[in-house]
Protein backbone atom coordinates (compact mmCIF):
# COMPACT_ATOMS: atom_id res chain seq x y z
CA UNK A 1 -3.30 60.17 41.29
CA UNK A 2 -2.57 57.30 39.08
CA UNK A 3 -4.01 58.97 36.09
CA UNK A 4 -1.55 61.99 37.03
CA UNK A 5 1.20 59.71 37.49
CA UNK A 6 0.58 58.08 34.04
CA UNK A 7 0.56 61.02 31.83
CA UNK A 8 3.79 62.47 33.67
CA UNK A 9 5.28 59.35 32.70
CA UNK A 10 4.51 59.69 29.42
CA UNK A 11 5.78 63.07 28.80
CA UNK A 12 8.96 61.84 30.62
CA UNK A 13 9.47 59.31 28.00
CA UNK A 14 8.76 61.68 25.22
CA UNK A 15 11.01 63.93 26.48
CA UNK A 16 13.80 61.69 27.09
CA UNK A 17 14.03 60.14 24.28
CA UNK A 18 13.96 63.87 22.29
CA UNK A 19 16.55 64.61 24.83
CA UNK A 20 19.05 61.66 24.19
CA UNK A 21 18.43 61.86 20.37
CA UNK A 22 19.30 65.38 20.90
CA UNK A 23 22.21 64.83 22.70
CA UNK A 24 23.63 62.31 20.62
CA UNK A 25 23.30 64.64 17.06
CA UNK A 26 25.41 67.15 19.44
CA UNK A 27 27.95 64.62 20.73
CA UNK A 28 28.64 63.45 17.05
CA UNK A 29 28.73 67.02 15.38
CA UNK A 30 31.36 67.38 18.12
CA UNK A 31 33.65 64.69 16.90
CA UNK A 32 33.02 65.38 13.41
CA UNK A 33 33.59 68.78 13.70
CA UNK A 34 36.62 68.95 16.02
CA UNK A 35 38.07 65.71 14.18
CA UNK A 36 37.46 65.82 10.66
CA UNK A 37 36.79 69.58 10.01
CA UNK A 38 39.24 70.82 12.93
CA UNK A 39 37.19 73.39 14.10
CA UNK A 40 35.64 72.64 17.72
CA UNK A 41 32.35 73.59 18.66
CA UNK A 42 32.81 75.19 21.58
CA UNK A 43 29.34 75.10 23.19
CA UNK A 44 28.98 71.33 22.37
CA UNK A 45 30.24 70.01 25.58
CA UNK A 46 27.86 72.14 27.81
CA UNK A 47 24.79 71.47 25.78
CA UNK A 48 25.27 67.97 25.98
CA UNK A 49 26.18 68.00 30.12
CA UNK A 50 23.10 69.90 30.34
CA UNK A 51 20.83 67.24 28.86
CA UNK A 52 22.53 64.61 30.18
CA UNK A 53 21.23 66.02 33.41
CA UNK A 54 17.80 66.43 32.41
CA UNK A 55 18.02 63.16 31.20
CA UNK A 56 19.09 61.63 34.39
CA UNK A 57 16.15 63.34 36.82
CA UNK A 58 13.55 62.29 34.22
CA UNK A 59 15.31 58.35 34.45
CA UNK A 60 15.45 58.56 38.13
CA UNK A 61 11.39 59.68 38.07
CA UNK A 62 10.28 56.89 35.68
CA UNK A 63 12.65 54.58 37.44
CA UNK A 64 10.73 55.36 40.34
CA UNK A 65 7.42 55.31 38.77
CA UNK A 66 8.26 51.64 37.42
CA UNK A 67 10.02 50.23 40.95
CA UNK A 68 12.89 49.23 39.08
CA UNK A 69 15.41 51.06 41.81
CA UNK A 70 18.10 49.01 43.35
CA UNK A 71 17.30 47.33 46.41
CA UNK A 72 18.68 44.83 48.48
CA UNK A 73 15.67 41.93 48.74
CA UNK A 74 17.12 38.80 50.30
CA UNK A 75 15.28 39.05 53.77
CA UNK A 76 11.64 40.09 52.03
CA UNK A 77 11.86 37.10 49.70
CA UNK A 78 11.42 34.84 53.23
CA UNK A 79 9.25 37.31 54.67
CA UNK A 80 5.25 36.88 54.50
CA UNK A 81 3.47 38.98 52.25
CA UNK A 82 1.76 41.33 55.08
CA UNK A 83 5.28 41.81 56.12
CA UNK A 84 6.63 42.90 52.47
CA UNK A 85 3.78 45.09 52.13
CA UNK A 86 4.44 46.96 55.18
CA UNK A 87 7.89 47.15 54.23
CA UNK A 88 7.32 48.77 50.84
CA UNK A 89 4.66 50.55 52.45
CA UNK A 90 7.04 52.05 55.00
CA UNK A 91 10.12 52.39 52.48
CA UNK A 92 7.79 54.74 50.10
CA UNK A 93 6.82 56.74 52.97
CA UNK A 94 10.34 57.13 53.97
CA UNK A 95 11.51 58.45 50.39
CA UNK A 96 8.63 60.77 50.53
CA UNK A 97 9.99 62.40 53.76
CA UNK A 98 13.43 62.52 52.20
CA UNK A 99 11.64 63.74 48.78
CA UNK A 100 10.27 66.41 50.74
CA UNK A 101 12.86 67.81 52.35
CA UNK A 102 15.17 67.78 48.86
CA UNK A 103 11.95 69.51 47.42
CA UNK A 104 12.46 72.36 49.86
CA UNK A 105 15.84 73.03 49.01
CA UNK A 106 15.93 72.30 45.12
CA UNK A 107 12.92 74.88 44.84
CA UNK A 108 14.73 77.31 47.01
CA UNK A 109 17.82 76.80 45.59
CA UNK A 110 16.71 77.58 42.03
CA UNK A 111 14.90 80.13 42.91
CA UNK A 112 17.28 82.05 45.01
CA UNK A 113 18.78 85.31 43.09
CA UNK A 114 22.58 83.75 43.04
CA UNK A 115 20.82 80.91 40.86
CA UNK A 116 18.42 83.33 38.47
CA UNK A 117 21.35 85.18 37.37
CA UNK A 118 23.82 82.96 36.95
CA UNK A 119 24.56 82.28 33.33
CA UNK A 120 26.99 78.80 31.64
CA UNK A 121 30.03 80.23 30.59
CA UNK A 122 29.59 78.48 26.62
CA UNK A 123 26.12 79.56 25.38
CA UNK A 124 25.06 82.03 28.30
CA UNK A 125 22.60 80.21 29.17
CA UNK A 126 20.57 81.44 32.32
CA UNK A 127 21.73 78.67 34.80
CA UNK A 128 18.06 78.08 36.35
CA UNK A 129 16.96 76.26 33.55
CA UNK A 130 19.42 73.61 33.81
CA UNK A 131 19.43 73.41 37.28
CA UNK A 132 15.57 73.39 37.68
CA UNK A 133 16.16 69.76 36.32
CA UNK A 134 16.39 69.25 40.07
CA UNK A 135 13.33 70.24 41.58
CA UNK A 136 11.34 69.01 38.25
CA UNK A 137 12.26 65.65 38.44
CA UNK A 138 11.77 65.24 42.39
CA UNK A 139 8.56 66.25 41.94
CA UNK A 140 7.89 63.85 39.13
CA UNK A 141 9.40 61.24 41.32
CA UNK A 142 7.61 62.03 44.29
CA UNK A 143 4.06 62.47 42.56
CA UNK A 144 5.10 58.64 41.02
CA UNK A 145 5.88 57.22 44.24
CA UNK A 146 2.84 59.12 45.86
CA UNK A 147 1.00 57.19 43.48
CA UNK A 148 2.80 53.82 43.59
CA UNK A 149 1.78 54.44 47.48
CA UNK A 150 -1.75 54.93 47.38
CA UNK A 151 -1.81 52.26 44.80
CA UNK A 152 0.03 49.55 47.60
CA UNK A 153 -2.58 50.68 50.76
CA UNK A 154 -5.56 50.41 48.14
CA UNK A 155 -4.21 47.10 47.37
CA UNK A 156 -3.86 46.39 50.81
CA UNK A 157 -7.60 47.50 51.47
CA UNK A 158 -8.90 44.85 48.75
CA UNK A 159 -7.79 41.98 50.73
């Protein structure tokens, strides 16, 4: 699973940073074109909403991947170390159940005919491939913090 979890996070990064380069070139054509040329692109604005949300599932996978999500730590820094295990133990377990249930929806949500359709009013755009950002980066997520999970009871095991 790690070895899974690894090479997703690699293609994450590669495709974020194509992403935000991308989205950057479009954001800047924008100004110059609407600014110094005075003639708008019109499609510039929904490209670049649509990769910013790409952008933000793949960040919130590889945040999860890396454990750098927010948490509030105060009473595990004077807890024992069994203790903090269980805790993270528990808390990934918990986001799995909640990753679960948002994987159910996303996947039927995209895939229901009102979504495969649909088409962004700019570039025309069918509307599942933006919105499938959803379901793709839960399951990147989850598949990293099924990992990180196995990883912390194998750890666990060792000792």
């Amino acid at each position: 699973m790690k070895a899974l979890s690894d090479f997703i996070s690699a293609v994450e990064k590669y495709v974020a940073v194509v992403l935000m380069f991308a989205m950057a070139v479009i954001v800047a054509l924008a100004v110059v074109f609407r600014y110094v040329l005075g003639a708008p692109l019109s499609w510039a604005g929904e490209v670049s909403i649509f990769l910013l949300i790409w952008v933000s599932f793949i960040g919130g996978s590889l945040g999860l991947k890396y454990r750098s999500q927010a948490a509030v730590t105060i009473v595990l820094e004077y807890a024992t170390a069994k203790a903090r295990k269980m805790v993270g133990i528990m808390g990934h377990v918990l986001m799995l159940a909640f990753l679960a249930v948002m994987l159910y929806y996303s996947y039927a949500w995209v895939l229901s005919p009102g979504v495969a359709f649909q088409k962004s009013t700019a570039i025309l755009l069918p509307m599942w491939i933006p919105f499938s950002a959803v379901p793709i980066g839960l399951t990147c997520a989850a598949i990293h913090l099924l990992s990180n999970l196995i990883g912390m009871i194998r750890e666990e095991e060792a000792h």
